[in-house]
Structures are given as C-alpha cells and as structure tokens.
C-alpha atoms as a PDB file:
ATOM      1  CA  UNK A   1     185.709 114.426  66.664  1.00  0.00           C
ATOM      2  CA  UNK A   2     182.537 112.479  65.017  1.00  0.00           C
ATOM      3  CA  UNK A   3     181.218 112.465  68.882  1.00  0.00           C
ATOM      4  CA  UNK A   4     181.601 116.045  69.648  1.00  0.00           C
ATOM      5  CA  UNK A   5     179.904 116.919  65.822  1.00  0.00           C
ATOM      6  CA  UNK A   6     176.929 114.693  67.091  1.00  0.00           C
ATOM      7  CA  UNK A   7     176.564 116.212  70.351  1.00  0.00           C
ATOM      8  CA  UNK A   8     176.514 119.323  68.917  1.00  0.00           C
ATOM      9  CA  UNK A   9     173.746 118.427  66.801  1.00  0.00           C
ATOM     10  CA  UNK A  10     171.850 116.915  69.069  1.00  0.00           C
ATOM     11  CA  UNK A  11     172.053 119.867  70.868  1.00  0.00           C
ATOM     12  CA  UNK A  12     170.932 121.635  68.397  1.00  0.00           C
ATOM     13  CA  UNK A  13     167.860 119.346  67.193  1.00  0.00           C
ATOM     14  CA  UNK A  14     166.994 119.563  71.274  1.00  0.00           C
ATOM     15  CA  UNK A  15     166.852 123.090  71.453  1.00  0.00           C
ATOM     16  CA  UNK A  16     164.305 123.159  68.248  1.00  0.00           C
ATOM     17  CA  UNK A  17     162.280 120.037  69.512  1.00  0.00           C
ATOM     18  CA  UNK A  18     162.124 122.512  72.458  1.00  0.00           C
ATOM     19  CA  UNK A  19     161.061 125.917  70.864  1.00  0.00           C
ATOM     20  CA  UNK A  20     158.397 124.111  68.933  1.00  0.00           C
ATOM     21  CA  UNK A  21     157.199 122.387  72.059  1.00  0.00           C
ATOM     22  CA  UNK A  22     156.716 125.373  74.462  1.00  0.00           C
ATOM     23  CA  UNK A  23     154.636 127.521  72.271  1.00  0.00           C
ATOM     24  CA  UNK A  24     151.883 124.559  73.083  1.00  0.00           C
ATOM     25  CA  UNK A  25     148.710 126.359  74.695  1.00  0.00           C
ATOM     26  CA  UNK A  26     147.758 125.785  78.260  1.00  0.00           C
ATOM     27  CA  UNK A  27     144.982 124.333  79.601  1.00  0.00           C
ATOM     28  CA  UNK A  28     141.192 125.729  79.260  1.00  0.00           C
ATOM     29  CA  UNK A  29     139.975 127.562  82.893  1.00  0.00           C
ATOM     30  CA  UNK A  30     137.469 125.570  84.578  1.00  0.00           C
ATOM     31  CA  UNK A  31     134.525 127.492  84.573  1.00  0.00           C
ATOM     32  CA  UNK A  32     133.019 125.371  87.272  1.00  0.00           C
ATOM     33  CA  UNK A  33     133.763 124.287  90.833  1.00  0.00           C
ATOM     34  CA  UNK A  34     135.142 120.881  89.348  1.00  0.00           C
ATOM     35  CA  UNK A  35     133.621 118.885  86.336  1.00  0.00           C
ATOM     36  CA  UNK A  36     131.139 116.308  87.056  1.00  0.00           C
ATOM     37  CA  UNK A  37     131.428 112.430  86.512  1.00  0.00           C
ATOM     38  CA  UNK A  38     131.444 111.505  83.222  1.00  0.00           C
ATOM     39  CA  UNK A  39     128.636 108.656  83.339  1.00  0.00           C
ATOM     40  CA  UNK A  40     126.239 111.351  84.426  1.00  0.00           C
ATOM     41  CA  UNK A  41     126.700 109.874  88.231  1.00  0.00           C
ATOM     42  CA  UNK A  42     126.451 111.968  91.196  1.00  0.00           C
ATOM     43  CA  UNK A  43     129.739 113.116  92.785  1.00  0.00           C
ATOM     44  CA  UNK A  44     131.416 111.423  96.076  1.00  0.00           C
ATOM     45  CA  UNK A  45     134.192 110.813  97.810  1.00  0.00           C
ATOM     46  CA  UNK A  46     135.829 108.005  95.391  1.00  0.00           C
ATOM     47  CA  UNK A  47     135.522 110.692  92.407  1.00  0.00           C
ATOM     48  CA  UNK A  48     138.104 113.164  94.503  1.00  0.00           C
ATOM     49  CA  UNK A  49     140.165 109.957  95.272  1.00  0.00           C
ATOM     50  CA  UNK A  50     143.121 108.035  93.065  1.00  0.00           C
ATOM     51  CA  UNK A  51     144.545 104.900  94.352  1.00  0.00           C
ATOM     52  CA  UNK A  52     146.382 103.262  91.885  1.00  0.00           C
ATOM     53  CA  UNK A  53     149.803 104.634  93.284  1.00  0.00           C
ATOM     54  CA  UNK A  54     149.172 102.289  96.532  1.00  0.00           C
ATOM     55  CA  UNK A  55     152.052  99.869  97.331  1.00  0.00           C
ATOM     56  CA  UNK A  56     154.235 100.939  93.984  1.00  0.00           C
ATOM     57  CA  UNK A  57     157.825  99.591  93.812  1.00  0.00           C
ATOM     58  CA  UNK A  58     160.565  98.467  91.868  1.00  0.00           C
ATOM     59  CA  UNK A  59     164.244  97.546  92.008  1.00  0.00           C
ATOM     60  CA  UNK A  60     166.286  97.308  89.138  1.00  0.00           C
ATOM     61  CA  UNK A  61     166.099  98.612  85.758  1.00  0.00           C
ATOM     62  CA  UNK A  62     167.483 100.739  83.457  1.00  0.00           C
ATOM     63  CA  UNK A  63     164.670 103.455  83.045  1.00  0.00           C
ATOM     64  CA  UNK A  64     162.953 105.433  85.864  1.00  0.00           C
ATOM     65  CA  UNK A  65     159.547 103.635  86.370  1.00  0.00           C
ATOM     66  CA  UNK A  66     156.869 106.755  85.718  1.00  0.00           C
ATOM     67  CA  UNK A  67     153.078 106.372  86.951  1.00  0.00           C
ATOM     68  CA  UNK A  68     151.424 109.268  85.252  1.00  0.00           C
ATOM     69  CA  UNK A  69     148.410 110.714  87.666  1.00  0.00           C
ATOM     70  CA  UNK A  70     146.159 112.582  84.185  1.00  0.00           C
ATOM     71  CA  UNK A  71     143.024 113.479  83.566  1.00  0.00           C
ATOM     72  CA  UNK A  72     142.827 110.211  81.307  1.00  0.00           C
ATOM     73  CA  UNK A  73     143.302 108.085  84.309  1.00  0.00           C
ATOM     74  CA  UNK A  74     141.744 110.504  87.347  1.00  0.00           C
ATOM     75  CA  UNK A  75     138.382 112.698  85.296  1.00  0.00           C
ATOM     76  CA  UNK A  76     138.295 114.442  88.534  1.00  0.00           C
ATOM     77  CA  UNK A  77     140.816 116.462  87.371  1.00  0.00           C
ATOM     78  CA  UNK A  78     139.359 118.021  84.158  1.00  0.00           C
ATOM     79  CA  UNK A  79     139.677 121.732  84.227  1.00  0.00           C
ATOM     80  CA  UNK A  80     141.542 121.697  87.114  1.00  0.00           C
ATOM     81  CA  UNK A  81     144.589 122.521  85.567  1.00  0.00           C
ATOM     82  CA  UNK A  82     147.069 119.578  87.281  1.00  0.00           C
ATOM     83  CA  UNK A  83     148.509 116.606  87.534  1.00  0.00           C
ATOM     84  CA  UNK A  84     150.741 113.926  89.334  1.00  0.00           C
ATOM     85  CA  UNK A  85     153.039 111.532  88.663  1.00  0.00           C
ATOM     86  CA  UNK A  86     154.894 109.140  90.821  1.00  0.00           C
ATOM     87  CA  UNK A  87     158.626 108.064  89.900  1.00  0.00           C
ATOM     88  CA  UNK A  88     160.651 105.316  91.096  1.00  0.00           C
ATOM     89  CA  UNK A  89     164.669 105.061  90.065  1.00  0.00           C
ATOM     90  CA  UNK A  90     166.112 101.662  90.439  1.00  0.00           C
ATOM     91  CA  UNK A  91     170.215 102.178  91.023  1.00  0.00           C
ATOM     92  CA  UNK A  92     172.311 103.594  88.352  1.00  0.00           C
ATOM     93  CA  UNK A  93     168.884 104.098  85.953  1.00  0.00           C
ATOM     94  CA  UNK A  94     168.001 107.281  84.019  1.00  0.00           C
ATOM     95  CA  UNK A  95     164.541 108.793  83.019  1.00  0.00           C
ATOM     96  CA  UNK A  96     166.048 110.105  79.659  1.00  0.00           C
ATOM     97  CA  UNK A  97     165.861 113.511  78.033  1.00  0.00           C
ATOM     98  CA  UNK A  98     162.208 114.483  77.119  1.00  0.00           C
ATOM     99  CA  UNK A  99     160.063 117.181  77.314  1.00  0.00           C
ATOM    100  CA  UNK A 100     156.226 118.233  78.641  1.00  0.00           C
ATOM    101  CA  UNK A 101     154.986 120.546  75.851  1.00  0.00           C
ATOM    102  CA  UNK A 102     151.723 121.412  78.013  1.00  0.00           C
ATOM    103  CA  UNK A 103     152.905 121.835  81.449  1.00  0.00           C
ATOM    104  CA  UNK A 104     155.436 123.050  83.645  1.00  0.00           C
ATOM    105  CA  UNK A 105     156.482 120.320  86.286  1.00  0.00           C
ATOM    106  CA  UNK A 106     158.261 120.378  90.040  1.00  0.00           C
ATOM    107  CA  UNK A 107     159.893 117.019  91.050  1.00  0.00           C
ATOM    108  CA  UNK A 108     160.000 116.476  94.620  1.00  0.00           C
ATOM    109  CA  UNK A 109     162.646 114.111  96.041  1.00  0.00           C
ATOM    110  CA  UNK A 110     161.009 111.856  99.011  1.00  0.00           C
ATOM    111  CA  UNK A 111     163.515 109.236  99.128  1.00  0.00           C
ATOM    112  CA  UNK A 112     167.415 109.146  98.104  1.00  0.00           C
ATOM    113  CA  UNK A 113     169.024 111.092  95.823  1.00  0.00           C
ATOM    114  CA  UNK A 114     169.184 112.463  92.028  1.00  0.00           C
ATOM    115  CA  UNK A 115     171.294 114.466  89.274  1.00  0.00           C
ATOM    116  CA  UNK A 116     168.790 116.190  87.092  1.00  0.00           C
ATOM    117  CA  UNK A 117     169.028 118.522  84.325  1.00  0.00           C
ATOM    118  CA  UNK A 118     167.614 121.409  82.337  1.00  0.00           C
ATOM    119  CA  UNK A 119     168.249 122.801  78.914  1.00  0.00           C
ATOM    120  CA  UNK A 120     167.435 126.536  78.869  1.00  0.00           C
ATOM    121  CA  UNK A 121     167.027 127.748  75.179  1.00  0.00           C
ATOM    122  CA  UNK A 122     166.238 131.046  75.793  1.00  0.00           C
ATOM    123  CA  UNK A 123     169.971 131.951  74.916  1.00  0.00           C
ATOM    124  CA  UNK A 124     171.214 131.831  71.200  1.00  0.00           C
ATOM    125  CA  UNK A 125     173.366 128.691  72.632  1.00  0.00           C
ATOM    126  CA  UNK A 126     171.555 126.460  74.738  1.00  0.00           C
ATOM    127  CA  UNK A 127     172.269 125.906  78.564  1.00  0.00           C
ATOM    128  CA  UNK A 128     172.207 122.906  80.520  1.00  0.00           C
ATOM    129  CA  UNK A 129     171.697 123.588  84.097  1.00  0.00           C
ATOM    130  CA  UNK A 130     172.427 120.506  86.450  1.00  0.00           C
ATOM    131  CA  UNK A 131     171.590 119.889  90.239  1.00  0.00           C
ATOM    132  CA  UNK A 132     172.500 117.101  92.956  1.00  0.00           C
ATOM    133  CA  UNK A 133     169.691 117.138  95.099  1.00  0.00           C
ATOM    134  CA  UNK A 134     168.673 115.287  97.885  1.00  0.00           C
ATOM    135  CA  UNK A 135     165.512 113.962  99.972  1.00  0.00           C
ATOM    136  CA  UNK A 136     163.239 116.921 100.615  1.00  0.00           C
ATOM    137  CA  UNK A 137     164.202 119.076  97.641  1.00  0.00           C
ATOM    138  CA  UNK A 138     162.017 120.112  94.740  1.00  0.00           C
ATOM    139  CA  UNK A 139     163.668 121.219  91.069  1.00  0.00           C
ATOM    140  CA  UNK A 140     161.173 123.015  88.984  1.00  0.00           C
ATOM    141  CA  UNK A 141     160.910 122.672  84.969  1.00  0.00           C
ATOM    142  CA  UNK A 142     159.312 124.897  83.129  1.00  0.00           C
ATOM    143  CA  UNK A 143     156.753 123.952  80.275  1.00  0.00           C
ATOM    144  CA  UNK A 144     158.647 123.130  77.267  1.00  0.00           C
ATOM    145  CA  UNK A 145     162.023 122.469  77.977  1.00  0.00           C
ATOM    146  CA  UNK A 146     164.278 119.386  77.455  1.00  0.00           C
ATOM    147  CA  UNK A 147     165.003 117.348  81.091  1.00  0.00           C
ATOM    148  CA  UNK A 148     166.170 114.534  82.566  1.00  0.00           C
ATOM    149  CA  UNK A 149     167.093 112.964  85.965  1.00  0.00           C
ATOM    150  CA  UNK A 150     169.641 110.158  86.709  1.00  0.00           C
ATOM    151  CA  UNK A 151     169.959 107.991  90.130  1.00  0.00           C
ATOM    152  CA  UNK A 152     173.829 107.535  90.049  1.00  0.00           C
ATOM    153  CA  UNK A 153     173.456 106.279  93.698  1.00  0.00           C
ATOM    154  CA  UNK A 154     173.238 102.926  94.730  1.00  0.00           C
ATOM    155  CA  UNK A 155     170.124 102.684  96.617  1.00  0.00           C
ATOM    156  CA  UNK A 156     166.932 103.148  95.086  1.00  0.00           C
ATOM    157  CA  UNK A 157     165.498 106.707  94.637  1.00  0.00           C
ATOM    158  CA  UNK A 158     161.785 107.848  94.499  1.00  0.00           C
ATOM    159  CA  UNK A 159     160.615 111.376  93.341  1.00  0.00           C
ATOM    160  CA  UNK A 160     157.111 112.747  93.023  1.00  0.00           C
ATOM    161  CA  UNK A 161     155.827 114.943  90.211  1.00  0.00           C
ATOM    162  CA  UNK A 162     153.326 117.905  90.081  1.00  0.00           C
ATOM    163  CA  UNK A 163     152.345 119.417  86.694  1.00  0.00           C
ATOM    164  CA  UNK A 164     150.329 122.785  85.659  1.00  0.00           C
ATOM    165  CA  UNK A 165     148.014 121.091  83.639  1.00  0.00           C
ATOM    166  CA  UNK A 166     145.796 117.963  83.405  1.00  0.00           C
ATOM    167  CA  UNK A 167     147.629 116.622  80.429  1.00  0.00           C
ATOM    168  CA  UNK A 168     150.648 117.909  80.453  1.00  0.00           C
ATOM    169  CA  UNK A 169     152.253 114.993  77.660  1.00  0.00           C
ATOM    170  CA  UNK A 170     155.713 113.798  77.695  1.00  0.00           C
ATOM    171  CA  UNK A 171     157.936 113.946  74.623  1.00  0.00           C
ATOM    172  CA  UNK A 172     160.832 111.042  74.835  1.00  0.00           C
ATOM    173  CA  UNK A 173     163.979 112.556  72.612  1.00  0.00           C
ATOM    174  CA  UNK A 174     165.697 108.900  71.929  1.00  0.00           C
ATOM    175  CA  UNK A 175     161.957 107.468  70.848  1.00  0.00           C
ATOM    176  CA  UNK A 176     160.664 110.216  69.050  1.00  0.00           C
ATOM    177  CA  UNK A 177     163.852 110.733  67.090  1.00  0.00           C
ATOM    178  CA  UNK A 178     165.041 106.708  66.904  1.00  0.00           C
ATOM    179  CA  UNK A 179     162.187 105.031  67.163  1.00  0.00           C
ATOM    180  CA  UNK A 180     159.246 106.717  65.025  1.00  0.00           C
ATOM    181  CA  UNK A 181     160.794 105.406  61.913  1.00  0.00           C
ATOM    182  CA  UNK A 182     162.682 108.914  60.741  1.00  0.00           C
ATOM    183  CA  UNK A 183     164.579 107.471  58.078  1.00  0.00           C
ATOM    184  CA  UNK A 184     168.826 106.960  58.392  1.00  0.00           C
ATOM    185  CA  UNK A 185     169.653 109.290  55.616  1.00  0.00           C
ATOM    186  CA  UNK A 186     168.037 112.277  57.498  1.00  0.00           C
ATOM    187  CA  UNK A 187     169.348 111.169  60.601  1.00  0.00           C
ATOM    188  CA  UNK A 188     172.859 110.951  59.400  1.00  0.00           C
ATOM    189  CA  UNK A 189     172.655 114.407  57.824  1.00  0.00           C
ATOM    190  CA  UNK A 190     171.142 115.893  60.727  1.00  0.00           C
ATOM    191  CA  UNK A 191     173.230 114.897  63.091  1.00  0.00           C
ATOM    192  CA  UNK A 192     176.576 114.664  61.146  1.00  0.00           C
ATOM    193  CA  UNK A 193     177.699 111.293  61.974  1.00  0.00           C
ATOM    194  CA  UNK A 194     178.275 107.798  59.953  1.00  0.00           C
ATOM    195  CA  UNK A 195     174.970 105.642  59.282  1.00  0.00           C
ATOM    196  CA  UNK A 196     176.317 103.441  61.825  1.00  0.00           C
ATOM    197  CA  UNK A 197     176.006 105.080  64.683  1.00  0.00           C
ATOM    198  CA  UNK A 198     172.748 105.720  63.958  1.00  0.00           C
ATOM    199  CA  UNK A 199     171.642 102.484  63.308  1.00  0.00           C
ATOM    200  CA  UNK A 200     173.066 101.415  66.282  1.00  0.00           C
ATOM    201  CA  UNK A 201     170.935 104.243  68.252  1.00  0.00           C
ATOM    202  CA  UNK A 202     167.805 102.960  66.314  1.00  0.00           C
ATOM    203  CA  UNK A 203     168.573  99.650  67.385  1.00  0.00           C
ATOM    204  CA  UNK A 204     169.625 100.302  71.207  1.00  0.00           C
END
C-alpha cells in the first residue's frame, strides 16, 4: 500500500514539475541568415561543422550515455532554433524520467531497440503513453512533458535526438527531487511514504 501511495504522488509531483515546465518560452527568431562567430572571425566551413560525436561508444552502464549537440557547444546554432543529441544505451540501462522545458524533441532509433514513455498532463489524471520501437522509428515529445526510454534488450541500443530549440535543457526528476538537497521532512509529506524510503532514494 505505502508503494502505490508513493507512486501516486510521484505522479502527481510529475505532472506539476511538468505544467510549470512547458509554459517555458521558446526560442528568439533569428533575424539573420545565421549568427556570426563569436571571436569576430569570418565564417567557414568548420563553423557549420561539429565533430565531437566521431567514434562515440559505450557498453555497459546503468544510464543512457547522452552527448548534448547545443548552442553552448556548436555557436553555429544560435538563432537557429535546434539542436542534437546523440544517445547510446548499454543493455538493460535507462535514461530516467526528465523533462526539456524549452524544446520539443524526436528520438530516432538507428540501432536496436527501445521502450520509451510519455506522460500527457493535459487530462485532469495524467497519462503515460508507452511504445516498443525499433531501428528506423522516430517517437516525438513534445516540449514540456515528463519522458523516458529504457533498452530492456540485450544488445546495445543507439538513438539520435533532434530538438526545436538551441537550448532546449533537460530536467532529471530523481536529481532534481533527491539530489538538490530538498529536505526529508518535505519529501516524506509530499510523497506519503516513511523517511526511509526516502533516504534510501537520496542515497541511491
């Protein structure tokens, strides 16, 4: 019974972290062609190119291995309203429940498989929308809402990410509620379970 309370909570705190989240504002429109360098140097080829995704790969782990392609990293993309990022599942791990409070994202699947899903809170009780899908398939989620994706193969997946905006920021649910230093007693209130589960989910 104490795990069903706290699911429903979390549920619940999800669905708020969520509402707050998508009423973020987009990005600016680029008045311009494309912004220039920003030493003052003239434009070329390297500008309009990003290499550090070359030769990326990993094998085990627990988390999903994320290589963000921003506007902090790539300046050619200021006011261009996108980004990348490149994601690599080891067997059996999880990139865990989080949120992008500037930008919608698609994930395209280029190699194995994935569970992913969505929480819609657009209805008074949230709905969690889940998908298989396979190499070649793209899952959209829109700006704002809570995600996740799972590899519960046993071969090594690898998805890549496109978002609608240069910065689109990523909001982790287990760090920013367990690991930002929220204190126990609102914790335990909030979610409706004993101080030691939630010591042992600020310690995991």
């Amino acid at each position: 019974m104490a795990s069903k309370r706290f699911l429903v909570s979390f549920v619940a705190v999800v669905a708020f972290a969520a509402a707050v989240a998508s009423v973020q504002a987009a990005d600016p429109e680029e008045i311009r062609d494309f912004a220039p360098p920003p030493n003052g140097a003239a434009p070329n080829g390297d500008y309009f190119t990003f290499k550090g995704l070359r030769n990326l790969d990993v094998s085990t782990g627990t988390f999903a291995n994320v290589t963000a392609v921003n506007v902090k990293v790539f300046p050619a993309l200021s006011g261009l309203g996108v980004s990348n990022a490149l994601l690599l599942y080891p067997p059996g791990s999880v990139n865990a429940p989080h949120t992008h409070p500037r930008g919608t994202e698609t994930l395209f699947v280029i190699e194995g498989s994935l569970d992913v899903g969505l929480l819609d809170t657009t209805a008074p009780i949230p709905t969690l929308f889940t998908q298989t899908l396979q190499t070649g398939d793209i899952f959209v989620f829109p700006r704002g809402l809570v995600h996740f994706q799972i590899n519960r193969g046993q071969k090594k997946a690898k998805a890549y990410a496109s978002f609608s905006s240069t910065f689109p920021g990523t909001v982790s649910l287990p760090r920013t509620l367990f690991k930002t230093g929220i204190s126990n007693d609102v914790l335990t209130k909030s979610f409706g379970v004993s101080d030691n589960i939630i010591q042992a989910l600020v310690a995991a």
